[in-house]
C-alpha atoms as a PDB file:
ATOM      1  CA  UNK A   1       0.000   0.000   0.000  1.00  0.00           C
ATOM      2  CA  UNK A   2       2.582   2.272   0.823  1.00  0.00           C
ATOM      3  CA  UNK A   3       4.475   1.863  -2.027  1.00  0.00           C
ATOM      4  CA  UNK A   4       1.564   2.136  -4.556  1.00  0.00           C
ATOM      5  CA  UNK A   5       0.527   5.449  -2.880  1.00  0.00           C
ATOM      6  CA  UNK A   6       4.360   6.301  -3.239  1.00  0.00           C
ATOM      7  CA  UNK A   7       3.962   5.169  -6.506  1.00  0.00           C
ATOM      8  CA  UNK A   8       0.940   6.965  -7.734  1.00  0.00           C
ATOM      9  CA  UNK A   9       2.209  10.155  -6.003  1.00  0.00           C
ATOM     10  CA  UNK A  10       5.111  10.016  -8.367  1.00  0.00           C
ATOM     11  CA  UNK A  11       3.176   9.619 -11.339  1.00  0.00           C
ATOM     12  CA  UNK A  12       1.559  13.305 -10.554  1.00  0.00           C
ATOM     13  CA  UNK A  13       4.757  14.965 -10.932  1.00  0.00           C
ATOM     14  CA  UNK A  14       6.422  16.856  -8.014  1.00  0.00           C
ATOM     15  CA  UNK A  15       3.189  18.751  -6.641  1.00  0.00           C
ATOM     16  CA  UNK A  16       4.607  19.098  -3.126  1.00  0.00           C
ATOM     17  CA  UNK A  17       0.631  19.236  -1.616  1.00  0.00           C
ATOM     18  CA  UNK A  18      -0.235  15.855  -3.379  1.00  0.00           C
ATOM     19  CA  UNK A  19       3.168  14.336  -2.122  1.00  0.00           C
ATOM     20  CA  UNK A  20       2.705  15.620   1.385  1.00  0.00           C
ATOM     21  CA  UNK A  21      -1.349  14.327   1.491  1.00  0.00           C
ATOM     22  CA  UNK A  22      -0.075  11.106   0.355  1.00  0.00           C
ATOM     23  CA  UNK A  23       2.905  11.080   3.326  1.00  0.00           C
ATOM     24  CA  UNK A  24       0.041  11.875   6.206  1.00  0.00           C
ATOM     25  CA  UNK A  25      -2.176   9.266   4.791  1.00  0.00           C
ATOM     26  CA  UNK A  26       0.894   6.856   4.897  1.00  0.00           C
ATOM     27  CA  UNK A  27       1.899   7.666   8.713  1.00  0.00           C
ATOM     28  CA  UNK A  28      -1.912   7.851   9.435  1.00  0.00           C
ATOM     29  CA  UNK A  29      -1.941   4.261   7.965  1.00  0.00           C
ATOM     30  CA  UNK A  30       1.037   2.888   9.685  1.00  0.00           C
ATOM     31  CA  UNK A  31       0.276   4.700  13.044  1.00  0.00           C
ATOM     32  CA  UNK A  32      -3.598   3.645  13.609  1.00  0.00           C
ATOM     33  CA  UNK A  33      -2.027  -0.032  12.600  1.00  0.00           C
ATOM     34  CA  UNK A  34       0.639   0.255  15.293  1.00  0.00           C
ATOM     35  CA  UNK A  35      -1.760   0.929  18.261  1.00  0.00           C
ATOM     36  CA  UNK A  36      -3.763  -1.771  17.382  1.00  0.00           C
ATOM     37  CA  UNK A  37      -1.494  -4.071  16.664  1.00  0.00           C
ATOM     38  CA  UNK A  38       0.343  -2.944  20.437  1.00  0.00           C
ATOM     39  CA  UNK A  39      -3.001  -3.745  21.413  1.00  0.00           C
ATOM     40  CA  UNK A  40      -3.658  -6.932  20.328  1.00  0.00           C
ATOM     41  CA  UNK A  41       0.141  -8.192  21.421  1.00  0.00           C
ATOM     42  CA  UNK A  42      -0.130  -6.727  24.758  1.00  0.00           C
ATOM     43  CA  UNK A  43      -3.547  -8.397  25.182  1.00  0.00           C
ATOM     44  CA  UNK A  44      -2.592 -11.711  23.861  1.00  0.00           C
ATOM     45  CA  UNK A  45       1.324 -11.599  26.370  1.00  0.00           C
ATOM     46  CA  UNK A  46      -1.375 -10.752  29.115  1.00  0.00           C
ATOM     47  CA  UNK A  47      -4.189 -13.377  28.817  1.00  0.00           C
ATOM     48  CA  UNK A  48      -3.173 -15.490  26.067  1.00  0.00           C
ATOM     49  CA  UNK A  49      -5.772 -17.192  23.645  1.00  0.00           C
ATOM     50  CA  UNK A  50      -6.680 -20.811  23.091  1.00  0.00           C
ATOM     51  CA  UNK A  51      -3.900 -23.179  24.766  1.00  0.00           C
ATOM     52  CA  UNK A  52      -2.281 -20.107  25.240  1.00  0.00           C
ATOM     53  CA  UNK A  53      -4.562 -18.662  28.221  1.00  0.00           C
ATOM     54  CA  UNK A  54      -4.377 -18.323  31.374  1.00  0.00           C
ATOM     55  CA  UNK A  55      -6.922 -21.506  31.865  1.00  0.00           C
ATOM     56  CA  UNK A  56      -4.483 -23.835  30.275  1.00  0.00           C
ATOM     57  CA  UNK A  57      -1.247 -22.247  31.801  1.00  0.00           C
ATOM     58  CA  UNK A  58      -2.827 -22.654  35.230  1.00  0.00           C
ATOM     59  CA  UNK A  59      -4.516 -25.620  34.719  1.00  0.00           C
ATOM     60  CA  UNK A  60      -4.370 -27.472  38.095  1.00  0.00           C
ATOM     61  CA  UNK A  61      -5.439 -30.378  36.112  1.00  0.00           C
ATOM     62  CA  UNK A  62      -2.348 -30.451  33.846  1.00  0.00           C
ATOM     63  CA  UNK A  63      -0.060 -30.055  37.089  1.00  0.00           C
ATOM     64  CA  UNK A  64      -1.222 -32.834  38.865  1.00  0.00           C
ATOM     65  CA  UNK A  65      -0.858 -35.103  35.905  1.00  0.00           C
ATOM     66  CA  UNK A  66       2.826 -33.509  35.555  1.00  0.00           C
ATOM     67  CA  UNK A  67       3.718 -35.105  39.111  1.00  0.00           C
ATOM     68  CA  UNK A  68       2.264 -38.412  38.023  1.00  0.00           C
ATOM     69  CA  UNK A  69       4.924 -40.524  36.382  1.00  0.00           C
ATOM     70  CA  UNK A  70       3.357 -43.395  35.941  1.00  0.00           C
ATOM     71  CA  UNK A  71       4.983 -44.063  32.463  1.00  0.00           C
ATOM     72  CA  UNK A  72       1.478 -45.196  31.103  1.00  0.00           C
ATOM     73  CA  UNK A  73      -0.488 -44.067  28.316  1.00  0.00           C
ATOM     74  CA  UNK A  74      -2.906 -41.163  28.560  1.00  0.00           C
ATOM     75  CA  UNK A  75      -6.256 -41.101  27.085  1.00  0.00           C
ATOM     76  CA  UNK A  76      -8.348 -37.391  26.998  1.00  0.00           C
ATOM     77  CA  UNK A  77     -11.187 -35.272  25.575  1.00  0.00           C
ATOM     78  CA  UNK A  78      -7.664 -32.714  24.943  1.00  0.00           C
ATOM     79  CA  UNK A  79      -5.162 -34.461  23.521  1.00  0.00           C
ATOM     80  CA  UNK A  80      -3.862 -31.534  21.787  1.00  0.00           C
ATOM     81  CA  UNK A  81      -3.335 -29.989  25.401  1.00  0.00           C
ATOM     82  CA  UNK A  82      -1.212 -32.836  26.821  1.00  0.00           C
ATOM     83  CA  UNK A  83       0.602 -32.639  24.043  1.00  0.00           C
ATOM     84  CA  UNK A  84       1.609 -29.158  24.625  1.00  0.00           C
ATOM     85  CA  UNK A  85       2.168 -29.070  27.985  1.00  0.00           C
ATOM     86  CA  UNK A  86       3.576 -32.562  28.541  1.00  0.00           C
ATOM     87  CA  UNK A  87       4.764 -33.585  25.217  1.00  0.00           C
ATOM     88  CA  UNK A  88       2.975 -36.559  25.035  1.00  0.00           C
ATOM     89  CA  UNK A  89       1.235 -37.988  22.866  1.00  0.00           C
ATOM     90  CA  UNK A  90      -2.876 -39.328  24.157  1.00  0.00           C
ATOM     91  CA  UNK A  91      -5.661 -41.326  22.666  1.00  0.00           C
ATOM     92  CA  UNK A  92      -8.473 -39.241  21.678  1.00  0.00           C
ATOM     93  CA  UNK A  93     -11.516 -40.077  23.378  1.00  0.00           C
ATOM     94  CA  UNK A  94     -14.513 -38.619  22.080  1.00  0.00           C
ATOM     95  CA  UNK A  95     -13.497 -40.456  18.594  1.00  0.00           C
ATOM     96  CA  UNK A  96     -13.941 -43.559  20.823  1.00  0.00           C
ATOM     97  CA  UNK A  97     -17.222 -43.228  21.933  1.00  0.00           C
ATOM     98  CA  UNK A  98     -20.114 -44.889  19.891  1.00  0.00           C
ATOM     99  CA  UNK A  99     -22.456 -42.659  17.812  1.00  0.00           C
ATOM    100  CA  UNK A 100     -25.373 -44.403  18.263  1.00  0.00           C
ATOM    101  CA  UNK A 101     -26.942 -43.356  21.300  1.00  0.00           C
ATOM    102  CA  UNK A 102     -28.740 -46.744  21.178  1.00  0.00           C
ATOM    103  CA  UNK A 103     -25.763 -49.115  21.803  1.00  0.00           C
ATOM    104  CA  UNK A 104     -25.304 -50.371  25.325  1.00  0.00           C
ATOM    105  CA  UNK A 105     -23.798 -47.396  27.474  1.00  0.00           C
ATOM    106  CA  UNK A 106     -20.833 -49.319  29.182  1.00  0.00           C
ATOM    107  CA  UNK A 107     -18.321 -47.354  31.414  1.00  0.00           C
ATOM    108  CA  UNK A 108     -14.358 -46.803  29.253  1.00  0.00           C
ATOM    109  CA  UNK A 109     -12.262 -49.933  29.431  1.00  0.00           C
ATOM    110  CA  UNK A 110     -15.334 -52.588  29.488  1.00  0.00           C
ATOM    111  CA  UNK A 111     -15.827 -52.358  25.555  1.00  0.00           C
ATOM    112  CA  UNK A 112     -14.960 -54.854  23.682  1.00  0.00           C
ATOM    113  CA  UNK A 113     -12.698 -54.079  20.541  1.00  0.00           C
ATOM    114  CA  UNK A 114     -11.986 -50.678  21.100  1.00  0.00           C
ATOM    115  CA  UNK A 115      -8.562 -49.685  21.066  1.00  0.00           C
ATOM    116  CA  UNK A 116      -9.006 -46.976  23.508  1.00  0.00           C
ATOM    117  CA  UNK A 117     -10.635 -49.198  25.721  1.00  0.00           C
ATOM    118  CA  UNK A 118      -7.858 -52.172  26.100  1.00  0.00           C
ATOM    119  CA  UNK A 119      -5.323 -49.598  26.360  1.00  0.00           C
ATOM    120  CA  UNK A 120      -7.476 -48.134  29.115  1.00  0.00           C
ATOM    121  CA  UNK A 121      -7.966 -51.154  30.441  1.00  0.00           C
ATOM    122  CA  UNK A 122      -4.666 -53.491  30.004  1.00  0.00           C
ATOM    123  CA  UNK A 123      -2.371 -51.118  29.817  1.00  0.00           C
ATOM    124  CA  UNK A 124      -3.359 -49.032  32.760  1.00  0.00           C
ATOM    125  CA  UNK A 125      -3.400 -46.033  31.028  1.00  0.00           C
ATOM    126  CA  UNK A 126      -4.932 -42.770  32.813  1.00  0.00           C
ATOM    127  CA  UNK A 127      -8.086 -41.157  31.486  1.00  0.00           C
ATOM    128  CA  UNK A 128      -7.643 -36.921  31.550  1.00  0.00           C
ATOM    129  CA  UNK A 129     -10.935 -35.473  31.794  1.00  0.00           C
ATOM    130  CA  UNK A 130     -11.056 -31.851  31.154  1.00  0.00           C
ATOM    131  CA  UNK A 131     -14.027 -29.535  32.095  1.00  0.00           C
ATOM    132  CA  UNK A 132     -14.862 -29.018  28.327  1.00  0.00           C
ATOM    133  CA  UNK A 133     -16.046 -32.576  27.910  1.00  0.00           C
ATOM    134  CA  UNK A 134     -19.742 -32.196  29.125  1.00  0.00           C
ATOM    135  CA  UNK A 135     -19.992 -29.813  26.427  1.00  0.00           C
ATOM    136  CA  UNK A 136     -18.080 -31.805  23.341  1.00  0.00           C
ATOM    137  CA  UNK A 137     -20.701 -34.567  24.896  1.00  0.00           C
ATOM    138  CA  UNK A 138     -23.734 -32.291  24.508  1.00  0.00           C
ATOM    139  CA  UNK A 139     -22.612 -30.964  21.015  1.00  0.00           C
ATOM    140  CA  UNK A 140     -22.218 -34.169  19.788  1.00  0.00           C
ATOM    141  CA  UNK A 141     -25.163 -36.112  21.278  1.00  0.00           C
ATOM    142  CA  UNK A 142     -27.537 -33.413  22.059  1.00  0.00           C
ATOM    143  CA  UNK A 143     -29.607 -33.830  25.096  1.00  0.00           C
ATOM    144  CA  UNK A 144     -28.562 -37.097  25.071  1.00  0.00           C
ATOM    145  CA  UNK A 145     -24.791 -36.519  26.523  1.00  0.00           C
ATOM    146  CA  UNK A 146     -25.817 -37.368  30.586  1.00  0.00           C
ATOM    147  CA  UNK A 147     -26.090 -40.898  30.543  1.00  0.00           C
ATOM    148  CA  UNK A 148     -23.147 -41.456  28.634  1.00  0.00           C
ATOM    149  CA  UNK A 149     -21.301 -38.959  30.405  1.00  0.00           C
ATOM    150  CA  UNK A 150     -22.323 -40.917  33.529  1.00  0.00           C
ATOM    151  CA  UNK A 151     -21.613 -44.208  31.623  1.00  0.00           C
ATOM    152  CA  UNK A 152     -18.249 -43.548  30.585  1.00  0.00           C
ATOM    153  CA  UNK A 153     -17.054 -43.017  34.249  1.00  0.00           C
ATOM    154  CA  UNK A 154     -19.076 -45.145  36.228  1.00  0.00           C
ATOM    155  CA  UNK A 155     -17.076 -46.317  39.290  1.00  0.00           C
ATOM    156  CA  UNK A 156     -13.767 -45.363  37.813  1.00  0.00           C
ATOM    157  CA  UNK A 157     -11.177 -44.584  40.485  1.00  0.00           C
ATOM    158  CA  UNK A 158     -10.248 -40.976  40.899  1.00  0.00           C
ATOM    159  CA  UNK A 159      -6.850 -40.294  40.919  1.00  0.00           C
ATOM    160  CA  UNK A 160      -7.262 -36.373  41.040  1.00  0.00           C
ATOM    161  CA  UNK A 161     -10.388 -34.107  40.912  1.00  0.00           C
ATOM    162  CA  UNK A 162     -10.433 -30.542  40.774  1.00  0.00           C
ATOM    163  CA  UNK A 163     -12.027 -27.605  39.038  1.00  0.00           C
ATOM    164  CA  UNK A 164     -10.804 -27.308  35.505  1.00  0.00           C
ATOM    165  CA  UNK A 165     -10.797 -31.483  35.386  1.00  0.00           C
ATOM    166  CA  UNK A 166     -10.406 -34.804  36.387  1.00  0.00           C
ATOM    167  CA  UNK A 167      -7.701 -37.725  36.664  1.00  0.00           C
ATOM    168  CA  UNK A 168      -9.330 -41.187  36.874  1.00  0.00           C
ATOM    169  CA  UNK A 169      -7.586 -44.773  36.314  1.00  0.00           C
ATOM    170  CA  UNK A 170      -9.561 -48.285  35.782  1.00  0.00           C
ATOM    171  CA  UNK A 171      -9.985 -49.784  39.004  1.00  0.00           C
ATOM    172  CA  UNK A 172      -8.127 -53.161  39.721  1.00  0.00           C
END
């Protein structure tokens, strides 16, 4: 932009006015850019966005599962989030979860055939519940997300339970 202005300035000759209009609508360009742009930067070193924000850097949730080292896979409605923070891969586990709200609702790790649930199950991996997964649960099943939410869990030990999530591992 700043060149075609400089450009078309040029092109009508050396009228000092036009050149000079051209020059405050180039700093008046590059200065209303500059306080937003401060603006947005400040705002995003401040709070953050997505994985960024303050709700995943002070996830008490992501701690907790920092201090366990059990070695074992993890399995999560976040897997993009463990991967951040902890550099580990997880199983995705709304993929995991029958679509049809008619199959029997079973609690993780007492499906047969899923790979989710044998890991879950056999391997002892831990099951990272964040507080976003009652609503990936409603948006994908409606009205109908409660008893599977309830499912899913049943009699699970808890490992860890706080505000932002949950820790739970397959009981023994």
């Amino acid at each position: 932009m700043i060149s075609g202005l400089s450009w078309s300035s040029s092109g009508l000759g050396r009228n000092r006015i036009t050149q000079l209009l051209c020059g405050v609508l180039v700093f008046l360009i590059i200065v209303g850019n500059a306080v937003e742009s401060r603006w947005i930067i400040q705002t995003l070193h401040e709070y953050g966005r997505g994985y960024t924000s303050k709700k995943w850097k002070e996830s008490i949730t992501l701690e907790k599962l920092g201090e366990m080292d059990y070695g074992v896979p993890i399995i999560t409605n976040d897997s993009i989030a463990i991967l951040l923070y902890h550099n580990q891969a997880a199983y995705d586990l709304l993929p995991s979860i029958p679509e049809e709200t008619e199959v029997e609702l079973v609690r993780l790790g007492d499906r047969d055939g899923g790979e989710v649930d044998q890991v879950f199950r056999d391997e002892g991996a831990l099951l990272v519940i964040f507080d976003t997964f009652q609503s990936q649960l409603e948006e994908r099943f409606g009205g109908d997300w409660l008893p599977i939410y309830s499912a899913l869990l049943e009699d699970l030990d808890v490992e860890y339970m706080g505000p932002d999530g949950a820790i739970y591992l397959y009981p023994k």
